[in-house]
PDB file of N, CA and C in Angstrom:
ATOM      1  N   UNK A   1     -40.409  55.881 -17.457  1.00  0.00           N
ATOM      2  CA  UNK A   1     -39.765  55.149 -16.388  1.00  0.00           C
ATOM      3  C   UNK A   1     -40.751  54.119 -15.826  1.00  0.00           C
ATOM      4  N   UNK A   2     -39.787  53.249 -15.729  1.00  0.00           N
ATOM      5  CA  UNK A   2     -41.486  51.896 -15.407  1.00  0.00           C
ATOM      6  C   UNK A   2     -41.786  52.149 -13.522  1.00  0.00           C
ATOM      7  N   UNK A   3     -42.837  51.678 -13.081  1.00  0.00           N
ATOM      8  CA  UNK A   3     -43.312  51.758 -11.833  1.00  0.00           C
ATOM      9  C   UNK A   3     -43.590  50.895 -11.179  1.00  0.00           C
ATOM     10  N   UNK A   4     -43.291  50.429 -10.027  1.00  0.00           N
ATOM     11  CA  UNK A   4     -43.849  49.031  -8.933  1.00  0.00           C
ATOM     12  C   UNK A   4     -45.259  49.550  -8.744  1.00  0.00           C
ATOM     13  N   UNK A   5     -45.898  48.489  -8.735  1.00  0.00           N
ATOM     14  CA  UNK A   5     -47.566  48.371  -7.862  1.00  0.00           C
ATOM     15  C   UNK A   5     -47.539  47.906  -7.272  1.00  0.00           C
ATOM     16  N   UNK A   6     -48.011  48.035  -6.047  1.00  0.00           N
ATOM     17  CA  UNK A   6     -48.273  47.253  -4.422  1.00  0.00           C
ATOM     18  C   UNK A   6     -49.549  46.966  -4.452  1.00  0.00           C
ATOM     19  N   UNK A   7     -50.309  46.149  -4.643  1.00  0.00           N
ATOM     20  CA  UNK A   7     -51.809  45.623  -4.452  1.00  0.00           C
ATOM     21  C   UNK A   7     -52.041  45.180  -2.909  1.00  0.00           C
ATOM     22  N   UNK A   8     -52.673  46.068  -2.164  1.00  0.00           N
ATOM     23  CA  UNK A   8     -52.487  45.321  -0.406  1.00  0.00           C
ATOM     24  C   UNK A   8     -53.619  44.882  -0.480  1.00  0.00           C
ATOM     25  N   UNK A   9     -54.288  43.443  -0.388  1.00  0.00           N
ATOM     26  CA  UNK A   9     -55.648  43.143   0.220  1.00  0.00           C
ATOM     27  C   UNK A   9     -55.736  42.797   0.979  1.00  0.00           C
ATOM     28  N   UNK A  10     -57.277  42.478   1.722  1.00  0.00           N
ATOM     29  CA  UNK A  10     -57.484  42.508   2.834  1.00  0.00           C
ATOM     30  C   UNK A  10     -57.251  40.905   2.985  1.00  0.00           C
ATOM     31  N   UNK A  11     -57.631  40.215   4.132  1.00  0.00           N
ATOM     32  CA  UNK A  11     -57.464  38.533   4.352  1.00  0.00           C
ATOM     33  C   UNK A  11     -58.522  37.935   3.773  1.00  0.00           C
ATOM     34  N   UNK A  12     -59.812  38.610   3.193  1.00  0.00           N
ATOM     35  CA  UNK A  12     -60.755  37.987   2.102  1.00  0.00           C
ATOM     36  C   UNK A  12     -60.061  38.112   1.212  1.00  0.00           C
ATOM     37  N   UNK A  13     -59.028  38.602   0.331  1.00  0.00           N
ATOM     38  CA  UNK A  13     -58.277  38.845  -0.485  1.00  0.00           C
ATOM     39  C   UNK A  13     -58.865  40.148  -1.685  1.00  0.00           C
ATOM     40  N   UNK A  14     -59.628  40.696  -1.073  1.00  0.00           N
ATOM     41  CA  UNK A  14     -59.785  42.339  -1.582  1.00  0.00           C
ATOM     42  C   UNK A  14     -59.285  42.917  -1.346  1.00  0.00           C
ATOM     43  N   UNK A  15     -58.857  44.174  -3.068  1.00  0.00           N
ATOM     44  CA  UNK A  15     -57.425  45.312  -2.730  1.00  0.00           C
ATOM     45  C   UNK A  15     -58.167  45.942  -2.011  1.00  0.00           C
ATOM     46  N   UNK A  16     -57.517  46.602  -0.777  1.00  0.00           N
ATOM     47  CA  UNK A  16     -57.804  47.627   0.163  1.00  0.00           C
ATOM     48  C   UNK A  16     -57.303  48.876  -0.176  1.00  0.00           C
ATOM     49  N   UNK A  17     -55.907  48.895  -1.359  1.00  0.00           N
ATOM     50  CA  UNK A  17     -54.982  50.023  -1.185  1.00  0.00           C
ATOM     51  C   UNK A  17     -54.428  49.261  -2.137  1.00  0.00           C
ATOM     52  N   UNK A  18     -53.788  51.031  -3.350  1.00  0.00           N
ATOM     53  CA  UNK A  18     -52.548  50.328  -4.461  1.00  0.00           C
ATOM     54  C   UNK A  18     -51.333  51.469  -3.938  1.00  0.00           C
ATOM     55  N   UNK A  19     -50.466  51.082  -4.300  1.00  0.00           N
ATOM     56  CA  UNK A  19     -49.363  52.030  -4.144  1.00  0.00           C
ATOM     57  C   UNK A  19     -48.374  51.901  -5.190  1.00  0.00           C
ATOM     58  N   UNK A  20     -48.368  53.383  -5.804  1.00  0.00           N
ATOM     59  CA  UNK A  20     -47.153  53.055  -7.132  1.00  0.00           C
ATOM     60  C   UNK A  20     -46.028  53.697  -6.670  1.00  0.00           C
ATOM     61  N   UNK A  21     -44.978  52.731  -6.834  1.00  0.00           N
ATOM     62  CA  UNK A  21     -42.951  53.382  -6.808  1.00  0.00           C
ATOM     63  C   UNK A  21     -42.562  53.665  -7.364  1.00  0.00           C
ATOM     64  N   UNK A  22     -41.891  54.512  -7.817  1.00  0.00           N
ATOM     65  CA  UNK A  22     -41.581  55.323  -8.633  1.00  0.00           C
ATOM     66  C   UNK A  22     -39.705  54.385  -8.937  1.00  0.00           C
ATOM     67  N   UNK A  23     -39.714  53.491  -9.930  1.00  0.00           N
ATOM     68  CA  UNK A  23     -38.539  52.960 -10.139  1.00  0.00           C
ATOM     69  C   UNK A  23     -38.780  51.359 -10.910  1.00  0.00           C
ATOM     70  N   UNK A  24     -38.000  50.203 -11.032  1.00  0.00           N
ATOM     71  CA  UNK A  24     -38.020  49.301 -11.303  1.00  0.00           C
ATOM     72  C   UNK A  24     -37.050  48.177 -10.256  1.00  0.00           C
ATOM     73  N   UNK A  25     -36.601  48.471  -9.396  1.00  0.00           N
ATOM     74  CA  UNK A  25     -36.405  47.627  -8.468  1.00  0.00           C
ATOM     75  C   UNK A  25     -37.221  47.119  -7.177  1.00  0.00           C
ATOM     76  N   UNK A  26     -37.580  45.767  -7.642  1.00  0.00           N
ATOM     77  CA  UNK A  26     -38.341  45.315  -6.272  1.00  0.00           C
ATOM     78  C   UNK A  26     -37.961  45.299  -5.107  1.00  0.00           C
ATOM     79  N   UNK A  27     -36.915  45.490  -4.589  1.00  0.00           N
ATOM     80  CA  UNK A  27     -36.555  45.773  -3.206  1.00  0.00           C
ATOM     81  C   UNK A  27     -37.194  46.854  -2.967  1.00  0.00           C
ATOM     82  N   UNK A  28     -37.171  48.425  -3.701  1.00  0.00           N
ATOM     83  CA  UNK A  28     -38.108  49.357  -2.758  1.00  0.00           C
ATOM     84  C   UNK A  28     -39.362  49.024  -2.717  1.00  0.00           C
ATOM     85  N   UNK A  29     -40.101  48.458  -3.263  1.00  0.00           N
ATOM     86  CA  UNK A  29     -41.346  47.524  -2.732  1.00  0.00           C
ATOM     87  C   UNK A  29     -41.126  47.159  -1.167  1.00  0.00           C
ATOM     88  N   UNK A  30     -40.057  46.186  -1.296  1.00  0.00           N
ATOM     89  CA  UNK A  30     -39.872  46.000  -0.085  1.00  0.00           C
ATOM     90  C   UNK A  30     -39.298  46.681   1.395  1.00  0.00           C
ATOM     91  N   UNK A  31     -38.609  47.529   1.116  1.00  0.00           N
ATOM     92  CA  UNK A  31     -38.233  48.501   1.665  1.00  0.00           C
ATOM     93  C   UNK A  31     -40.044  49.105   2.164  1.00  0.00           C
ATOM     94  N   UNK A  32     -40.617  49.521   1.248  1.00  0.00           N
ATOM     95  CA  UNK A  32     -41.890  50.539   1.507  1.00  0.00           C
ATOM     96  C   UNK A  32     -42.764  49.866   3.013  1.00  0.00           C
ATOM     97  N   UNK A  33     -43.104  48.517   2.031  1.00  0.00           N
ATOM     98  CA  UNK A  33     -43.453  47.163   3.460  1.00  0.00           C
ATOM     99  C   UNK A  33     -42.725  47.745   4.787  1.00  0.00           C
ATOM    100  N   UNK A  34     -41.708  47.497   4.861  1.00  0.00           N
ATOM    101  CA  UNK A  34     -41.089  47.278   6.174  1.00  0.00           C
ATOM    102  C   UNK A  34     -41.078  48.318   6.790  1.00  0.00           C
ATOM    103  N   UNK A  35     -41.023  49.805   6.083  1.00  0.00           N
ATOM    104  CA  UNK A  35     -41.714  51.374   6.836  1.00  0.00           C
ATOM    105  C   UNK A  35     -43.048  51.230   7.177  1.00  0.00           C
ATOM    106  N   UNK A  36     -43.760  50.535   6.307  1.00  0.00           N
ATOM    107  CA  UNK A  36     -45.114  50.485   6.378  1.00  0.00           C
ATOM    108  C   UNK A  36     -45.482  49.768   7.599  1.00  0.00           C
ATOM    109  N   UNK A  37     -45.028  48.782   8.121  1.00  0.00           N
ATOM    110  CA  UNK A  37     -45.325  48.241   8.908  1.00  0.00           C
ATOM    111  C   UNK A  37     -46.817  47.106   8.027  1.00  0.00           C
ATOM    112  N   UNK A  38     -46.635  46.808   6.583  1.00  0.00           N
ATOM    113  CA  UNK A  38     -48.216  46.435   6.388  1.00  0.00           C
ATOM    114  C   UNK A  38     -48.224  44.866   7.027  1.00  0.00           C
ATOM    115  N   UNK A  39     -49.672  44.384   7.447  1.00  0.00           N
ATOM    116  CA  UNK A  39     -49.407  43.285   8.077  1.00  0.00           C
ATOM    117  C   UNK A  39     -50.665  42.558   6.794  1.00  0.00           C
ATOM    118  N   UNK A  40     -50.684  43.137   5.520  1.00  0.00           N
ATOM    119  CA  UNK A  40     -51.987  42.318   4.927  1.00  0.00           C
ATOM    120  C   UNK A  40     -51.123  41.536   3.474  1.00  0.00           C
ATOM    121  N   UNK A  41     -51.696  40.583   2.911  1.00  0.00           N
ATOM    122  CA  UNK A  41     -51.230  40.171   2.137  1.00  0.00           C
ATOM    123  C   UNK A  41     -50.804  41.632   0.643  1.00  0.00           C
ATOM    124  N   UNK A  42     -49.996  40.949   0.406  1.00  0.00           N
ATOM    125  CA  UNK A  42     -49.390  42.085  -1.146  1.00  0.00           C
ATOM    126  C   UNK A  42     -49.119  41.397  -2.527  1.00  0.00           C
ATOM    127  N   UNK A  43     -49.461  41.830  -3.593  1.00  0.00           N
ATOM    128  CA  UNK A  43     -49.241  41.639  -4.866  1.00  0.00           C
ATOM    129  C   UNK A  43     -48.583  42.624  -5.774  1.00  0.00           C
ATOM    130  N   UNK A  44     -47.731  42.082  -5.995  1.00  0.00           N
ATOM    131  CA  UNK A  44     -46.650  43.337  -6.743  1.00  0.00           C
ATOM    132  C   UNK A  44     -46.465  42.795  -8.227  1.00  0.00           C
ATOM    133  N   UNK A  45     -46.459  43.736  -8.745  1.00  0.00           N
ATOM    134  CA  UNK A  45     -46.427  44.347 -10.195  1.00  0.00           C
ATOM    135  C   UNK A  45     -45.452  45.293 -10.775  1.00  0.00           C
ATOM    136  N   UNK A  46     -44.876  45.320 -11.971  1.00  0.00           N
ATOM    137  CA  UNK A  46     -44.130  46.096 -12.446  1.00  0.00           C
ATOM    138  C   UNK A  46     -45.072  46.676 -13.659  1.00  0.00           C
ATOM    139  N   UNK A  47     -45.208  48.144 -13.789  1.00  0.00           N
ATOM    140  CA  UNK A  47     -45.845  48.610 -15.042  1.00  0.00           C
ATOM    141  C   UNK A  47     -45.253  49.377 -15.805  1.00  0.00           C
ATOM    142  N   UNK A  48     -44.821  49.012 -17.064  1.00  0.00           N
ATOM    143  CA  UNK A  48     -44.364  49.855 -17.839  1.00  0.00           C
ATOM    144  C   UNK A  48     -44.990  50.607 -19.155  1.00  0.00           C
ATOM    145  N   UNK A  49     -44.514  50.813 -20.449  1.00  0.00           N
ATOM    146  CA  UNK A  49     -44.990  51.899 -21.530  1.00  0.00           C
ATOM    147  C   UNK A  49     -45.708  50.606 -21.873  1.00  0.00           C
ATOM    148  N   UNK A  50     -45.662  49.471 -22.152  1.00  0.00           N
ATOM    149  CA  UNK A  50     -46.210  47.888 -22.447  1.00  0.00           C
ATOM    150  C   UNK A  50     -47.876  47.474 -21.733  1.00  0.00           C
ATOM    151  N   UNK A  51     -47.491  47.811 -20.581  1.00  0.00           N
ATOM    152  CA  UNK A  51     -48.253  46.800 -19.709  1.00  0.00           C
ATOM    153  C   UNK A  51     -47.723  46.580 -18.346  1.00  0.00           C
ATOM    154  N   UNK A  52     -49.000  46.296 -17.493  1.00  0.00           N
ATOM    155  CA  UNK A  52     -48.409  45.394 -16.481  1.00  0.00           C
ATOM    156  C   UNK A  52     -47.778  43.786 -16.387  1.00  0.00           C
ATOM    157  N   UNK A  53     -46.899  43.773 -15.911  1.00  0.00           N
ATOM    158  CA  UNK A  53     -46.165  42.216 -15.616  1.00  0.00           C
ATOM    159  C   UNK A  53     -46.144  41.908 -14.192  1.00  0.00           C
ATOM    160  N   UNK A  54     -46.670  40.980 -13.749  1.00  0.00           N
ATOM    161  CA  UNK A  54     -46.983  40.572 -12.467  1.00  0.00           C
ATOM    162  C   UNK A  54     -46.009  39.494 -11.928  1.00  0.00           C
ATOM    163  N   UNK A  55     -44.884  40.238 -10.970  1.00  0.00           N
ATOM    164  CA  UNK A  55     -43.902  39.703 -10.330  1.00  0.00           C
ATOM    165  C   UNK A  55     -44.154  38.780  -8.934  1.00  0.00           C
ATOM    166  N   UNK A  56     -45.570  39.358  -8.024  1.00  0.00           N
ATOM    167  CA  UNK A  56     -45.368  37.679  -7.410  1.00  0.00           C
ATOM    168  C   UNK A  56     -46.441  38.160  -6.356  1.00  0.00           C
ATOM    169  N   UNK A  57     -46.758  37.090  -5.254  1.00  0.00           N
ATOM    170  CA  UNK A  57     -47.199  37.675  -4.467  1.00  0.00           C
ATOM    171  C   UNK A  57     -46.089  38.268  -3.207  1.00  0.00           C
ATOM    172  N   UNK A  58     -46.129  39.044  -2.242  1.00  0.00           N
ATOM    173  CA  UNK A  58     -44.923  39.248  -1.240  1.00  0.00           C
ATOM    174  C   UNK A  58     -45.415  38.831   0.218  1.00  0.00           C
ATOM    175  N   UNK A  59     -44.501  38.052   1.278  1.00  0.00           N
ATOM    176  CA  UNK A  59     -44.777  37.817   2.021  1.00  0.00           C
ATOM    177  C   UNK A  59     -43.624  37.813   2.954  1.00  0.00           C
ATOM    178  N   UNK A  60     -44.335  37.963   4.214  1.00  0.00           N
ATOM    179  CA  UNK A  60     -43.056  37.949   5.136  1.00  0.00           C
ATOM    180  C   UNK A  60     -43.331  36.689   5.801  1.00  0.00           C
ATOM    181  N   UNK A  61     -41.635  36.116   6.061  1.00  0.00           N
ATOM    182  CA  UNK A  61     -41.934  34.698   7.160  1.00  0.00           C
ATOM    183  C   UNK A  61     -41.482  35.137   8.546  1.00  0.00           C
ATOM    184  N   UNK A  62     -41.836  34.070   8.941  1.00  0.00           N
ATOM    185  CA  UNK A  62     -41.769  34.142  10.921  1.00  0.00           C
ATOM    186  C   UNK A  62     -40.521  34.842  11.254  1.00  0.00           C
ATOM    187  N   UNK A  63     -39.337  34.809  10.639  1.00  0.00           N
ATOM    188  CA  UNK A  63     -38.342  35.143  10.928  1.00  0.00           C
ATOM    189  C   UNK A  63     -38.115  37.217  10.645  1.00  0.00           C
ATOM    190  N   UNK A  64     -39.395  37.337   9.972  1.00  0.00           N
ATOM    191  CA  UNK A  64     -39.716  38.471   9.607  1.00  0.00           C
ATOM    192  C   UNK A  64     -38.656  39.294   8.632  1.00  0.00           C
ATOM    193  N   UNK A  65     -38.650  38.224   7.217  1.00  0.00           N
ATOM    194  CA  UNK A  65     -37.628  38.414   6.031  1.00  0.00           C
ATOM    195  C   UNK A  65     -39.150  38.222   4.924  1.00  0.00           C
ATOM    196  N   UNK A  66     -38.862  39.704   4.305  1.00  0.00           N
ATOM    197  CA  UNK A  66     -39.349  39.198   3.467  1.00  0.00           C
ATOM    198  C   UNK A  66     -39.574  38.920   2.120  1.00  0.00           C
ATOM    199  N   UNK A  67     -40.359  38.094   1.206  1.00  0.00           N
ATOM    200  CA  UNK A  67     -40.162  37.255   0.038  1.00  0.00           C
ATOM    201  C   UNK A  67     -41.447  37.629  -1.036  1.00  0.00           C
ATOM    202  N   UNK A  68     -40.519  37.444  -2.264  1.00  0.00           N
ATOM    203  CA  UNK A  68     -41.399  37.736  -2.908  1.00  0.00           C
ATOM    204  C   UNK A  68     -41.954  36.280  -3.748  1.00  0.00           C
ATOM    205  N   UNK A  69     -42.772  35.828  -3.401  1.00  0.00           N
ATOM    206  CA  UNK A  69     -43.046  34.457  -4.233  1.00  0.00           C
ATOM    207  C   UNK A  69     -43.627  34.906  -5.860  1.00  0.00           C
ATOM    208  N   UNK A  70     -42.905  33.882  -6.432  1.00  0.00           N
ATOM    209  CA  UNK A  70     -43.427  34.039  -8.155  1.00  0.00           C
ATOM    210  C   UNK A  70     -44.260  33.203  -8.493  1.00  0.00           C
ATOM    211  N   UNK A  71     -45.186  33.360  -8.416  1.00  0.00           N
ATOM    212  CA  UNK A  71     -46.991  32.654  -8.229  1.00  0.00           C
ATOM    213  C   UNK A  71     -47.606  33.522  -9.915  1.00  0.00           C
ATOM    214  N   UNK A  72     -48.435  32.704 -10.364  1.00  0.00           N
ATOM    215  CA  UNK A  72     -49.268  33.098 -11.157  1.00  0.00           C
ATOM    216  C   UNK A  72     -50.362  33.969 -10.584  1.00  0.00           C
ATOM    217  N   UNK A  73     -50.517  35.038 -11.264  1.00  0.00           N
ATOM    218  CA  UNK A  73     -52.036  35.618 -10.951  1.00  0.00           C
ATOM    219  C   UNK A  73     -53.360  34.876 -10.971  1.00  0.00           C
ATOM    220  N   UNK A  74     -54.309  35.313 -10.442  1.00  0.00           N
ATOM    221  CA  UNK A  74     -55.559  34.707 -10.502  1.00  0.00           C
ATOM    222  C   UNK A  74     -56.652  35.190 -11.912  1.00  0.00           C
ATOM    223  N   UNK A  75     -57.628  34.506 -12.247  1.00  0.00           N
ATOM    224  CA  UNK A  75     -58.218  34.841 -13.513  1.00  0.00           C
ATOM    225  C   UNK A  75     -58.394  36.063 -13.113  1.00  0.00           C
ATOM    226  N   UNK A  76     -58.939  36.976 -14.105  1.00  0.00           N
ATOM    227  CA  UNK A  76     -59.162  38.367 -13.894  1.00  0.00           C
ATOM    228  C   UNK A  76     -58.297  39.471 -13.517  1.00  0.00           C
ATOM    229  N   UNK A  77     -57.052  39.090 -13.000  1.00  0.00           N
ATOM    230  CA  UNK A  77     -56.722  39.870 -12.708  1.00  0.00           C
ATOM    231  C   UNK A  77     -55.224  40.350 -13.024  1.00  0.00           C
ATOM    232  N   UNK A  78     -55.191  41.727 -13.398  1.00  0.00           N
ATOM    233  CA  UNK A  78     -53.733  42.542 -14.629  1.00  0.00           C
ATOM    234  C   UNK A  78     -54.313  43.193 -15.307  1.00  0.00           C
TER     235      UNK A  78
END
């Protein structure tokens, strides 16, 4: 069964914390956020029997909705 990764880093942009979901829909990603209350940037991932595939970074806007942007990863990192 494939799994979400939550990458939370800090505002230097170091992971502080991973968190794996047990599923393939990115909404409970988001769902988790919004219990969580997290206020740090997030990078989400889907991992399956393959590999990881890196779905975006997540962010919330002012209106406090939040989005998952589909951004490339940075070198090094997957």
């Amino acid at each position: 069964m494939p799994n979400l990764i939550l990458e939370i880093h800090s505002l230097d942009d170091e992971a502080v914390d991973t968190v794996m979901i047990e599923g393939d829909n990115p909404t409970h990603a988001l769902s988790y956020l919004e219990e969580n209350e997290t206020p740090f940037p997030v990078k989400l991932w889907r991992e399956r029997y393959r590999g990881r595939e890196f779905l975006g970074e997540v962010q919330r806007d002012q209106a406090g909705v939040w989005h998952i942007l589909e951004t490339e990863p940075h070198a090094g990192e997957g």
